[in-house]
Protein backbone atom coordinates (compact mmCIF):
# COMPACT_ATOMS: atom_id res chain seq x y z
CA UNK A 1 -3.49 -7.49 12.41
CA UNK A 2 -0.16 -7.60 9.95
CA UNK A 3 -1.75 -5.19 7.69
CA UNK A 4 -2.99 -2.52 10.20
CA UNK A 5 1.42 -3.18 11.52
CA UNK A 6 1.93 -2.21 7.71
CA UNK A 7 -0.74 0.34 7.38
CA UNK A 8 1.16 2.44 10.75
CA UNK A 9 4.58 1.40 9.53
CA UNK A 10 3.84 3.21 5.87
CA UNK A 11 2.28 6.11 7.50
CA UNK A 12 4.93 6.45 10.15
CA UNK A 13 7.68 5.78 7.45
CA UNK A 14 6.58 7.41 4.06
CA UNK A 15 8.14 11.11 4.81
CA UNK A 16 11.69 9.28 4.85
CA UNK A 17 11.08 7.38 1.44
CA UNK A 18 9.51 9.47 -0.59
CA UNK A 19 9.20 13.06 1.08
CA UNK A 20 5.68 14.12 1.37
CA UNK A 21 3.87 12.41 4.99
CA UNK A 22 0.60 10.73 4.34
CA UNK A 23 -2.84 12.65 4.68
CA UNK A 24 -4.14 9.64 4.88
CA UNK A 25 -3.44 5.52 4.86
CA UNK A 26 -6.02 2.83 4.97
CA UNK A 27 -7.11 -0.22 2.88
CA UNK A 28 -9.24 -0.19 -0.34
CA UNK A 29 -11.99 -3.47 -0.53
CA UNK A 30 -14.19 -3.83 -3.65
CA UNK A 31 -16.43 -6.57 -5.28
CA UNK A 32 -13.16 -7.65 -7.52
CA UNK A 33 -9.59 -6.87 -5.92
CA UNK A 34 -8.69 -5.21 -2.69
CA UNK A 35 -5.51 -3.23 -1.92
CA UNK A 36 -3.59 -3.86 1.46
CA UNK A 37 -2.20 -0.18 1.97
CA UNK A 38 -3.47 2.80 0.47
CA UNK A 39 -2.09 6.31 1.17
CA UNK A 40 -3.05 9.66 -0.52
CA UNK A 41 0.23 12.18 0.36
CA UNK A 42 -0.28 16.14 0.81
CA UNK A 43 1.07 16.28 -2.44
CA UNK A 44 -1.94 14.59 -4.05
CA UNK A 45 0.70 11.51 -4.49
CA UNK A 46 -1.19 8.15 -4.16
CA UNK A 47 0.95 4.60 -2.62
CA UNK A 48 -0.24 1.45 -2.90
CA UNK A 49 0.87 -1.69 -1.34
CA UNK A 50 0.40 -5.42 -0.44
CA UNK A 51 1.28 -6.87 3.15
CA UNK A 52 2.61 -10.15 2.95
CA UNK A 53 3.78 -12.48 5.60
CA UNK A 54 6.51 -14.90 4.57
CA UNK A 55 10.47 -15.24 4.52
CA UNK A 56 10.67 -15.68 0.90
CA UNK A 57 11.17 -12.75 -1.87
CA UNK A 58 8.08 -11.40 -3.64
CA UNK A 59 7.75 -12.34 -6.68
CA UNK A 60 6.84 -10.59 -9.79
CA UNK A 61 3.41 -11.82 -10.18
CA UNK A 62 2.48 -10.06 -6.73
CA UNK A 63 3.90 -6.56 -8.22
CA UNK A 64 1.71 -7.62 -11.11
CA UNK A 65 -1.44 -7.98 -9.30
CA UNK A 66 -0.90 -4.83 -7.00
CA UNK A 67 -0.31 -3.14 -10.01
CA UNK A 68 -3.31 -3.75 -11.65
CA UNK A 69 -5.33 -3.26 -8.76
CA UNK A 70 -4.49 0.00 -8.22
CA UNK A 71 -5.25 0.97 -12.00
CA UNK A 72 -9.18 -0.21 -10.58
CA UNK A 73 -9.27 2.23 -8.13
């Protein structure tokens, strides 16, 4: 349920961020990794992202994993 609340929150959100609103925002799941939030812009831009649910700051090892998930896809 939190990701679909980030899923709508990037799609509703996106155009005042980065400029371009989504064509599209959904989740990626494969064999080896899956990716939270996915979002292909009109411009052909692609977002990733990963929903987490805690109080703490994300650390750097999170940005590294997202990171190299999205090279998969």
């Amino acid at each position: 349920m939190f990701e679909r609340i980030c899923r709508d929150f990037m799609h509703l959100h996106l155009p005042t961020r980065l400029g371009p609103p989504a064509r599209v925002v959904g989740r990626i799941f494969a064999a080896d990794y899956n990716l939270d939030v996915a979002a292909k812009l009109f411009d052909s831009t692609v977002v990733f992202g990963e929903c987490k649910w805690w109080t703490l700051k994300v650390k750097v090892n999170i940005l590294d994993k997202l990171e190299a998930n999205s090279q998969k896809t």
